[in-house]
PDB file of N, CA and C in Angstrom:
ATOM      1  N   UNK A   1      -4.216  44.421-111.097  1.00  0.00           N
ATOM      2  CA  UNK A   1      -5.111  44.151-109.983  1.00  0.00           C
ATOM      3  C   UNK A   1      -6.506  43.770-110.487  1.00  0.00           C
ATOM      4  N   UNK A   2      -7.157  44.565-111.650  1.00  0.00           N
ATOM      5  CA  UNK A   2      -8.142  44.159-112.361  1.00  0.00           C
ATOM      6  C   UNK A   2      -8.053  43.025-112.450  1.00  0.00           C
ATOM      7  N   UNK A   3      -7.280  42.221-113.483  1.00  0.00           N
ATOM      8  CA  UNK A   3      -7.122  40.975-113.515  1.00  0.00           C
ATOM      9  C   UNK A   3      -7.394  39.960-113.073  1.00  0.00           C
ATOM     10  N   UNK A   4      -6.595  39.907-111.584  1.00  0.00           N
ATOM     11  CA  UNK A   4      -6.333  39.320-110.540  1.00  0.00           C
ATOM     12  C   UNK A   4      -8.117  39.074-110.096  1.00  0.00           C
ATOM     13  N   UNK A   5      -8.715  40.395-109.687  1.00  0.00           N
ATOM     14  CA  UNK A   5     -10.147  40.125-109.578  1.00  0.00           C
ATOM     15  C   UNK A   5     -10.897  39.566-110.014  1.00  0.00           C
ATOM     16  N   UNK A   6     -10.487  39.493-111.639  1.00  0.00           N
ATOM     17  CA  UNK A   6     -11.877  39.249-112.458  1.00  0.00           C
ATOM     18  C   UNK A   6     -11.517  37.469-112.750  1.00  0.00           C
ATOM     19  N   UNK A   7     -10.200  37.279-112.513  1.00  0.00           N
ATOM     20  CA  UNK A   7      -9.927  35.599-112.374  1.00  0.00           C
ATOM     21  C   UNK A   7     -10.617  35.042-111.388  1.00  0.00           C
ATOM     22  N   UNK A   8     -10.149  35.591-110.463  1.00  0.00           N
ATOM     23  CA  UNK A   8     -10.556  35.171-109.111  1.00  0.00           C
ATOM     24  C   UNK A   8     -11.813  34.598-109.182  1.00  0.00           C
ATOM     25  N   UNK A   9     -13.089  35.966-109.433  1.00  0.00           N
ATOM     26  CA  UNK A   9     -14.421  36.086-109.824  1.00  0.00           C
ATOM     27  C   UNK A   9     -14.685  34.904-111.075  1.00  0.00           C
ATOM     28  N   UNK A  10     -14.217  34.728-111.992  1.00  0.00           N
ATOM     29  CA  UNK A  10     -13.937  33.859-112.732  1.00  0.00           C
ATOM     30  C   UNK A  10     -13.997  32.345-112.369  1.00  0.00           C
ATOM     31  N   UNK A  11     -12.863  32.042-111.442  1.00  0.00           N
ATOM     32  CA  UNK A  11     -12.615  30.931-110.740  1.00  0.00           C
ATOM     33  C   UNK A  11     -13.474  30.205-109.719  1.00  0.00           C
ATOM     34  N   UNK A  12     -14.061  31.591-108.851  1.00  0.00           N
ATOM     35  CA  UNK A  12     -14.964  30.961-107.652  1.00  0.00           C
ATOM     36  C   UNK A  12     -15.986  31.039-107.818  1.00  0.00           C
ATOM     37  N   UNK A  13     -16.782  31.566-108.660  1.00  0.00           N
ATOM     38  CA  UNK A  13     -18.864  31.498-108.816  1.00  0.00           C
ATOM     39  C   UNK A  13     -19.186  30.865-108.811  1.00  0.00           C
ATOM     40  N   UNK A  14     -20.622  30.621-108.236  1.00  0.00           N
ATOM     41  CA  UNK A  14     -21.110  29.524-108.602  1.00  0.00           C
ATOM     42  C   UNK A  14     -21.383  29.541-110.199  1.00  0.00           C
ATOM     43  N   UNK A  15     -22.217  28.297-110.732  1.00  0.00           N
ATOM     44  CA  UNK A  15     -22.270  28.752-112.039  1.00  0.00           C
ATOM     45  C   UNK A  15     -23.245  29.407-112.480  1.00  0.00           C
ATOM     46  N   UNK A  16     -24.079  29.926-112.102  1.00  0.00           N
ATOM     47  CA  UNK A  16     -25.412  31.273-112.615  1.00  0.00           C
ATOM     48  C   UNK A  16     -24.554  32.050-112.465  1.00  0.00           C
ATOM     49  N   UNK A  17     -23.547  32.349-111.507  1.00  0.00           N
ATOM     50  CA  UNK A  17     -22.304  34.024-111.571  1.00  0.00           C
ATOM     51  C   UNK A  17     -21.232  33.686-112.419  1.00  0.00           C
ATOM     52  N   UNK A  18     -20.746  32.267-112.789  1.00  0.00           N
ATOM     53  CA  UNK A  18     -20.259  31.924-113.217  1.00  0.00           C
ATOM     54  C   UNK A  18     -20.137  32.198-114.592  1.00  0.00           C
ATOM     55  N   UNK A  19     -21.313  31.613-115.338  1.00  0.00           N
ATOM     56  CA  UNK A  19     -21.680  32.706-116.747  1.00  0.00           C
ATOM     57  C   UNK A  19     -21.800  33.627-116.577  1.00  0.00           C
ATOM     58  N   UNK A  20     -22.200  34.408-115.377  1.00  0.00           N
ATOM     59  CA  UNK A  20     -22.431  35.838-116.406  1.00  0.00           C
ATOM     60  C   UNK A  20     -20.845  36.494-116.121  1.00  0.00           C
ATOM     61  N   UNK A  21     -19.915  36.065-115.510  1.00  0.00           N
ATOM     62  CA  UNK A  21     -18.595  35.984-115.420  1.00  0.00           C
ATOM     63  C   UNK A  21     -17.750  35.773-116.780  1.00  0.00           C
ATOM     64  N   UNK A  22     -18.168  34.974-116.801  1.00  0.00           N
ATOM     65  CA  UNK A  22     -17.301  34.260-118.444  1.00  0.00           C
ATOM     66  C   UNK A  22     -18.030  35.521-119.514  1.00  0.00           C
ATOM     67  N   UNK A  23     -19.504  35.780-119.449  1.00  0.00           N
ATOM     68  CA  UNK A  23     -19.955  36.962-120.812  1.00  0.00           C
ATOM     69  C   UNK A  23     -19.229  38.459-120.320  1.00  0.00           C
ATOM     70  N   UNK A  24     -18.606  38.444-119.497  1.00  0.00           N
ATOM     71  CA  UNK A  24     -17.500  39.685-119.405  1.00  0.00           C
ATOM     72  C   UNK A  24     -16.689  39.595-120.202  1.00  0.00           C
ATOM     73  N   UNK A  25     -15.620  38.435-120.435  1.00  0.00           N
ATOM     74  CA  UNK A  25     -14.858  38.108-120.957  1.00  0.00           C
ATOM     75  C   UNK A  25     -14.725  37.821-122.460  1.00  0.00           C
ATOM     76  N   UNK A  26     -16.249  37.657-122.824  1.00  0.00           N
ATOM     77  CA  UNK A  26     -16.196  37.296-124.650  1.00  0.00           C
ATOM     78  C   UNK A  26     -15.961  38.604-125.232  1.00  0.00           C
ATOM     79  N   UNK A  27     -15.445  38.214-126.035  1.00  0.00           N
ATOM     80  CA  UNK A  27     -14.862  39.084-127.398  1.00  0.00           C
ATOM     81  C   UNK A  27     -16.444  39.942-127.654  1.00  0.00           C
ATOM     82  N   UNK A  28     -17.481  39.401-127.956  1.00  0.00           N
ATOM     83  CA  UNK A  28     -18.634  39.528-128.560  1.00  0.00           C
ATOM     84  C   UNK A  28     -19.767  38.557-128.632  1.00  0.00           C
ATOM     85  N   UNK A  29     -20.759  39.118-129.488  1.00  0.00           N
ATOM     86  CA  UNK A  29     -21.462  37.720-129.846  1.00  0.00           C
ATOM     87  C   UNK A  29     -21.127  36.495-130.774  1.00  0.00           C
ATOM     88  N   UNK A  30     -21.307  35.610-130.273  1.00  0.00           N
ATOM     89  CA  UNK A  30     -21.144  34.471-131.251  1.00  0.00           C
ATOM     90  C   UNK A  30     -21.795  34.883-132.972  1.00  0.00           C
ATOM     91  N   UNK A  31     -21.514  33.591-133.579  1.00  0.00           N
ATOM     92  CA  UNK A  31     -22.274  33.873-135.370  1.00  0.00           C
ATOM     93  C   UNK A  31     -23.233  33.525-135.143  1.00  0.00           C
ATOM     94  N   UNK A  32     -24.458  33.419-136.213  1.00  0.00           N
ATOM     95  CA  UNK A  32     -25.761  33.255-135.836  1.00  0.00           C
ATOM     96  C   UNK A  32     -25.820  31.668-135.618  1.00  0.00           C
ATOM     97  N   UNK A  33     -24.961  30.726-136.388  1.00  0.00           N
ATOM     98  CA  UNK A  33     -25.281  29.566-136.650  1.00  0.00           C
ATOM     99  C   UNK A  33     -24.891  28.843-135.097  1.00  0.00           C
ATOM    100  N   UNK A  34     -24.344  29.328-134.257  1.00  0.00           N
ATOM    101  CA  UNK A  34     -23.755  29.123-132.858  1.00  0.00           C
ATOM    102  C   UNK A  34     -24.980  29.330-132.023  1.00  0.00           C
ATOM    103  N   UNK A  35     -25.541  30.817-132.478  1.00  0.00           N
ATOM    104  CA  UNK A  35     -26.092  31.308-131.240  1.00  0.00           C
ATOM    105  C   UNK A  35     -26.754  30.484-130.084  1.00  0.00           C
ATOM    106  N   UNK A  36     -27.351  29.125-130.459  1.00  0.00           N
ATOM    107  CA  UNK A  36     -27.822  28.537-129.648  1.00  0.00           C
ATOM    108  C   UNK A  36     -26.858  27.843-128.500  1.00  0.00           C
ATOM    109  N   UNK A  37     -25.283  28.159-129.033  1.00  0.00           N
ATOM    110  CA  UNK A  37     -24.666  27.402-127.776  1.00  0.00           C
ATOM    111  C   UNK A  37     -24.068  29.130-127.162  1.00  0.00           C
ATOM    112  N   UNK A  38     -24.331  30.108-127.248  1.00  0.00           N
ATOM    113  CA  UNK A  38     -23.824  31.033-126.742  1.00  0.00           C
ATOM    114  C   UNK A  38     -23.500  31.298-125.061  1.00  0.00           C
ATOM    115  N   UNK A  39     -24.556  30.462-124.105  1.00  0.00           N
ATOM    116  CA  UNK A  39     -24.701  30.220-123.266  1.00  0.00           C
ATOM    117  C   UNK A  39     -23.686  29.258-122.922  1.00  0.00           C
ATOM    118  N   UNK A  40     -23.465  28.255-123.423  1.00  0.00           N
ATOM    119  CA  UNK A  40     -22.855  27.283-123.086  1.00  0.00           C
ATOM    120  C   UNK A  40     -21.244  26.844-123.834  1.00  0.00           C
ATOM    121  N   UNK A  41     -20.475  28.155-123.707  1.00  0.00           N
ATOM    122  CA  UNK A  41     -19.296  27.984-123.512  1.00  0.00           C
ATOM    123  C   UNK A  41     -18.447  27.118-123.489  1.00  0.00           C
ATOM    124  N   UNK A  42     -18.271  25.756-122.254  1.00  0.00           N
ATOM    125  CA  UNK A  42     -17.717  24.765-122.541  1.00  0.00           C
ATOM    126  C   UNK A  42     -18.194  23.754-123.530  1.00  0.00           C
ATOM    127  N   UNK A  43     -19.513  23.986-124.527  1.00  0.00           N
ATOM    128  CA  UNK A  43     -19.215  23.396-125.528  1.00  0.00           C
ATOM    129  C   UNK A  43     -18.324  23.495-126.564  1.00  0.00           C
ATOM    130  N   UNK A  44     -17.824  24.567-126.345  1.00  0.00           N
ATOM    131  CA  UNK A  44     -16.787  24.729-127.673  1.00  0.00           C
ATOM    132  C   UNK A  44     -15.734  25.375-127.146  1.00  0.00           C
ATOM    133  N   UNK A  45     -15.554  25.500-125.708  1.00  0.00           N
ATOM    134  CA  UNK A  45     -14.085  25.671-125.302  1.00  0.00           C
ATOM    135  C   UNK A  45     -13.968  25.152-124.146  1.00  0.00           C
ATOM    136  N   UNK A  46     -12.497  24.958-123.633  1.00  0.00           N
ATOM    137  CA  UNK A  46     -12.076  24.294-123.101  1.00  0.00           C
ATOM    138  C   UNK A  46     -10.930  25.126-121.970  1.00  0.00           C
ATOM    139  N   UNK A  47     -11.704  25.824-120.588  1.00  0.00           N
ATOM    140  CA  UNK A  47     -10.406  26.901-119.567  1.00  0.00           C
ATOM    141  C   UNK A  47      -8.746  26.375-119.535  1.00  0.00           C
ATOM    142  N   UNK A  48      -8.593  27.404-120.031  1.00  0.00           N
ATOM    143  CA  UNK A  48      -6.845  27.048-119.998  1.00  0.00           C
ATOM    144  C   UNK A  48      -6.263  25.690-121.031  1.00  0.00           C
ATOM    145  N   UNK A  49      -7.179  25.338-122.253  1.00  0.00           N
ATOM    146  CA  UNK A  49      -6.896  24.408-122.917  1.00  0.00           C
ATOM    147  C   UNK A  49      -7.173  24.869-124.569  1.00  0.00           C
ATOM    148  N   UNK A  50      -6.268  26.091-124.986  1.00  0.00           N
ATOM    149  CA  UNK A  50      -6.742  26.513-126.641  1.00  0.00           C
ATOM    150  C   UNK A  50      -6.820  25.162-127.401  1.00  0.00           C
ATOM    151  N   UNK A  51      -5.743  24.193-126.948  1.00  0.00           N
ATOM    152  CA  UNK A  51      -5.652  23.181-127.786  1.00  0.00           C
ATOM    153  C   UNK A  51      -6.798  22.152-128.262  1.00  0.00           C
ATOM    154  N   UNK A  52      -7.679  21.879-126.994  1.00  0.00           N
ATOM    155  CA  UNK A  52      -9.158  21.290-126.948  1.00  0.00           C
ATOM    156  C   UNK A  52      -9.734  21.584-127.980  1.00  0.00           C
ATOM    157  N   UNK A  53      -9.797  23.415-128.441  1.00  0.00           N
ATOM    158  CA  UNK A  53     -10.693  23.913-129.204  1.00  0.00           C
ATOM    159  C   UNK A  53     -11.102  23.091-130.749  1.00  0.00           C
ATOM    160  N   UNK A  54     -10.099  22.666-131.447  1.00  0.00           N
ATOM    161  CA  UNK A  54     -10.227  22.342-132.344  1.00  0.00           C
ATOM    162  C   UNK A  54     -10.976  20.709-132.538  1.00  0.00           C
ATOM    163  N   UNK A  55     -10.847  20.254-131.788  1.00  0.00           N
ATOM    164  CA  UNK A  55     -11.297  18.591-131.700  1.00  0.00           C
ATOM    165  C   UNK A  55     -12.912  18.667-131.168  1.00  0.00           C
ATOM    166  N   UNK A  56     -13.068  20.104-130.681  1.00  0.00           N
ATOM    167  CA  UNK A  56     -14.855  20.446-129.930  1.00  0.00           C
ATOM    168  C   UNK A  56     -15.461  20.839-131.261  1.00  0.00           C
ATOM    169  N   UNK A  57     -14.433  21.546-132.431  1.00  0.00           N
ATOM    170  CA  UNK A  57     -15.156  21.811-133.405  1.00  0.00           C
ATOM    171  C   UNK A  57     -15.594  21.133-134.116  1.00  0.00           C
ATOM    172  N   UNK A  58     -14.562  19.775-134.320  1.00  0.00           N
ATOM    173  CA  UNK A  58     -14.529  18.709-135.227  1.00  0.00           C
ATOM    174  C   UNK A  58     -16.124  17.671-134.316  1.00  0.00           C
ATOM    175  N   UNK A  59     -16.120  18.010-133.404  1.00  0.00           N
ATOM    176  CA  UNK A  59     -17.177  17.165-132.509  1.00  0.00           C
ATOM    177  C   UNK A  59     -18.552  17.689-133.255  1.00  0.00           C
ATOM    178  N   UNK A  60     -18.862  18.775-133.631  1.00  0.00           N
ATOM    179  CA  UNK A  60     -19.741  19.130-133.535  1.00  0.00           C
ATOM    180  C   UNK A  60     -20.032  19.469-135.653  1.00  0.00           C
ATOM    181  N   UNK A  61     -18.902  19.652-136.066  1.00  0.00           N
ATOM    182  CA  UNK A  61     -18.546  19.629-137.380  1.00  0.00           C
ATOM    183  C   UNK A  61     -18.103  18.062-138.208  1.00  0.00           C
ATOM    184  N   UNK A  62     -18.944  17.211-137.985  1.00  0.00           N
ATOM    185  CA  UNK A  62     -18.175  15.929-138.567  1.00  0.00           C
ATOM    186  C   UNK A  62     -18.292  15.766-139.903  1.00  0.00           C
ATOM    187  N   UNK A  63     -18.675  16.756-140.815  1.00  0.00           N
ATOM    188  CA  UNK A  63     -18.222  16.672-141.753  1.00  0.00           C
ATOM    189  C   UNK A  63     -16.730  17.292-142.575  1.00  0.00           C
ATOM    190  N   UNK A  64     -16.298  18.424-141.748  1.00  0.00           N
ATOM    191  CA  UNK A  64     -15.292  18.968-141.610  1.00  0.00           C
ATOM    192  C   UNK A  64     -14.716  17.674-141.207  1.00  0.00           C
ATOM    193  N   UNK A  65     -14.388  17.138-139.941  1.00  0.00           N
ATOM    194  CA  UNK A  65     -13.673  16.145-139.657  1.00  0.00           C
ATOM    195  C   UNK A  65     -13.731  14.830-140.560  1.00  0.00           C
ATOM    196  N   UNK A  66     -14.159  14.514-141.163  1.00  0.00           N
ATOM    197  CA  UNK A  66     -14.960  13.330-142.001  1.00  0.00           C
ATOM    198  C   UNK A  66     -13.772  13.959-143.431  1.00  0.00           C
ATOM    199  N   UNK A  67     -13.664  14.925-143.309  1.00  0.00           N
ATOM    200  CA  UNK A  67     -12.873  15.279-144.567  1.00  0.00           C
ATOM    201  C   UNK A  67     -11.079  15.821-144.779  1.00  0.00           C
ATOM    202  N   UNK A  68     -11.083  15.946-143.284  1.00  0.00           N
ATOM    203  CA  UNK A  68      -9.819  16.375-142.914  1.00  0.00           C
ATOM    204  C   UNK A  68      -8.726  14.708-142.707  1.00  0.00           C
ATOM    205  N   UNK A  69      -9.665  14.018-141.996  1.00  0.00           N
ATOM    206  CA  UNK A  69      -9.482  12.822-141.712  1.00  0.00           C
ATOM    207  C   UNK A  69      -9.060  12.108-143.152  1.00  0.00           C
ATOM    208  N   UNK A  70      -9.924  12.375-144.348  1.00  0.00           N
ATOM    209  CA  UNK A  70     -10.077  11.357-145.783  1.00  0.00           C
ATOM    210  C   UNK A  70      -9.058  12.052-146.669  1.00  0.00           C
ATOM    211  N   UNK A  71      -8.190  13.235-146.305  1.00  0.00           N
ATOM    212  CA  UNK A  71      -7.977  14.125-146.959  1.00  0.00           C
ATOM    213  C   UNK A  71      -8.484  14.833-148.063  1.00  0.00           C
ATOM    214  N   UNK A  72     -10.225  15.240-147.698  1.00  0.00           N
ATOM    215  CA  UNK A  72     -10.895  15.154-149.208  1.00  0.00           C
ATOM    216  C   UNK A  72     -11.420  16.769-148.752  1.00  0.00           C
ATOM    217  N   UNK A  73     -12.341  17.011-149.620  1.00  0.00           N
ATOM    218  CA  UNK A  73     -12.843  18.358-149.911  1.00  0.00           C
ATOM    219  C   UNK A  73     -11.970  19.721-149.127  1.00  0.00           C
ATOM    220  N   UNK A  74     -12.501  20.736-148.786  1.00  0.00           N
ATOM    221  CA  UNK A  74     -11.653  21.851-148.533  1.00  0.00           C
ATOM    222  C   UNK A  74     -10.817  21.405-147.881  1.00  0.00           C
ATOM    223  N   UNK A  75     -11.004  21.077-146.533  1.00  0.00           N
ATOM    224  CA  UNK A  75     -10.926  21.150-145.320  1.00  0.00           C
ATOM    225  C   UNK A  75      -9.353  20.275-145.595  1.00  0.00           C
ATOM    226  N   UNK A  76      -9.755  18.773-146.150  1.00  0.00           N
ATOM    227  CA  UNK A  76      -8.938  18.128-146.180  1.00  0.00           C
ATOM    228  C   UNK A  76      -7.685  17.820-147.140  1.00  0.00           C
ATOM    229  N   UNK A  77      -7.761  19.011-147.835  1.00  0.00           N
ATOM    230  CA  UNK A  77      -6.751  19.563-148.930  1.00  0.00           C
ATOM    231  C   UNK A  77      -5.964  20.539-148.770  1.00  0.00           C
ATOM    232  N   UNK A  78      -5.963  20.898-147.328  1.00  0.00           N
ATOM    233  CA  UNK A  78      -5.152  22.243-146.773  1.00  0.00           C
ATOM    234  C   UNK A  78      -3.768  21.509-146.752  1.00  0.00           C
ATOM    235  N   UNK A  79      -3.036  22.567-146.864  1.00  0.00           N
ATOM    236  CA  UNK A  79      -1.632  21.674-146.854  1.00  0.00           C
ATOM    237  C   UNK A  79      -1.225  21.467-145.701  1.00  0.00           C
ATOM    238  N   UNK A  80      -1.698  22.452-144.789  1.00  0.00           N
ATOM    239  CA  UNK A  80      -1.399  21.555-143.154  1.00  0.00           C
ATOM    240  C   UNK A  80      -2.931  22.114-142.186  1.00  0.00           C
ATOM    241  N   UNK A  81      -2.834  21.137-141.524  1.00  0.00           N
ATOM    242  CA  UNK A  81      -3.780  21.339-140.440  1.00  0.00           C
ATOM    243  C   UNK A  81      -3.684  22.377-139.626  1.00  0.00           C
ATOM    244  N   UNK A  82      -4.794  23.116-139.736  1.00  0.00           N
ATOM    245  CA  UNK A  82      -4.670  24.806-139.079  1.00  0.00           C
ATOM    246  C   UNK A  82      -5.620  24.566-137.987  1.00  0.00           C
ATOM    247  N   UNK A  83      -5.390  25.435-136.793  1.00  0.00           N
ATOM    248  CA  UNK A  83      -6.450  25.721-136.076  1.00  0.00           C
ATOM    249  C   UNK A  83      -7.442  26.408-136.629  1.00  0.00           C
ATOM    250  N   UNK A  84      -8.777  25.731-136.297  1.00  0.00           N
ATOM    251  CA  UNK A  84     -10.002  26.557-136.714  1.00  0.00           C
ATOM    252  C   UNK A  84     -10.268  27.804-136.761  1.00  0.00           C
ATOM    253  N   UNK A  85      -9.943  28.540-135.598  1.00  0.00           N
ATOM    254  CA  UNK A  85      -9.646  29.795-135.089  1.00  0.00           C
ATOM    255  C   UNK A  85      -9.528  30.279-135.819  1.00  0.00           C
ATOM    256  N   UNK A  86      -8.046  30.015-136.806  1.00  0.00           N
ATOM    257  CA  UNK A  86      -7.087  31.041-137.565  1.00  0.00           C
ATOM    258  C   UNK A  86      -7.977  31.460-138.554  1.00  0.00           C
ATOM    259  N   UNK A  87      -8.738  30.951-139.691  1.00  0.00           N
ATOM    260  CA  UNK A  87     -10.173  31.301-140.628  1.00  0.00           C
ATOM    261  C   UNK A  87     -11.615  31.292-140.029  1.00  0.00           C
ATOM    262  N   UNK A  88     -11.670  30.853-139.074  1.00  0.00           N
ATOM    263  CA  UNK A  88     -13.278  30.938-138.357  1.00  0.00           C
ATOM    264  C   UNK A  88     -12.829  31.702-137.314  1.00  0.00           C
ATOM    265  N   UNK A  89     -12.793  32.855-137.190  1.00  0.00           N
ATOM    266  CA  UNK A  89     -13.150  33.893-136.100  1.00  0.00           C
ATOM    267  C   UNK A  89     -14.287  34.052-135.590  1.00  0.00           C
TER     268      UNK A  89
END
């Protein structure tokens, strides 16, 4: 029933209730190097879309992408393409 509420609440705010809706829901604080998008959530995620996540990172990381893409430095020497997630918690 919790749940159910806090979706709901989730779903219908405007968006000033809206965030402070969604900061129920975080794990925690962001890393420091983020903190400035801490507020702003749909920059780096995407409701009901884990899959988005990784292409918002690469948006904002183009050197990561720049290397995954060339298959060159760390990133792009992994033997398979991982979600970001899985090492950047």
């Amino acid at each position: 029933m919790i749940r159910f509420v806090l979706i709901t609440l989730f779903l219908t705010c405007s968006s000033g209730a809206h965030a402070a809706g969604e900061s129920l829901l975080m794990p925690g604080q962001v890393i420091s190097g983020h903190a400035k998008l801490e507020a702003k959530c749909d920059e780096c995620h995407v409701k009901f879309d884990k899959d988005a996540q990784n292409r918002l990172c690469k948006d904002c990381h183009k050197e990561v992408k720049a290397d995954v893409l060339e298959k060159k430095g760390f990133h792009g020497r992994l033997e398979s393409e991982k979600d970001c997630r899985e090492c950047h918690t």
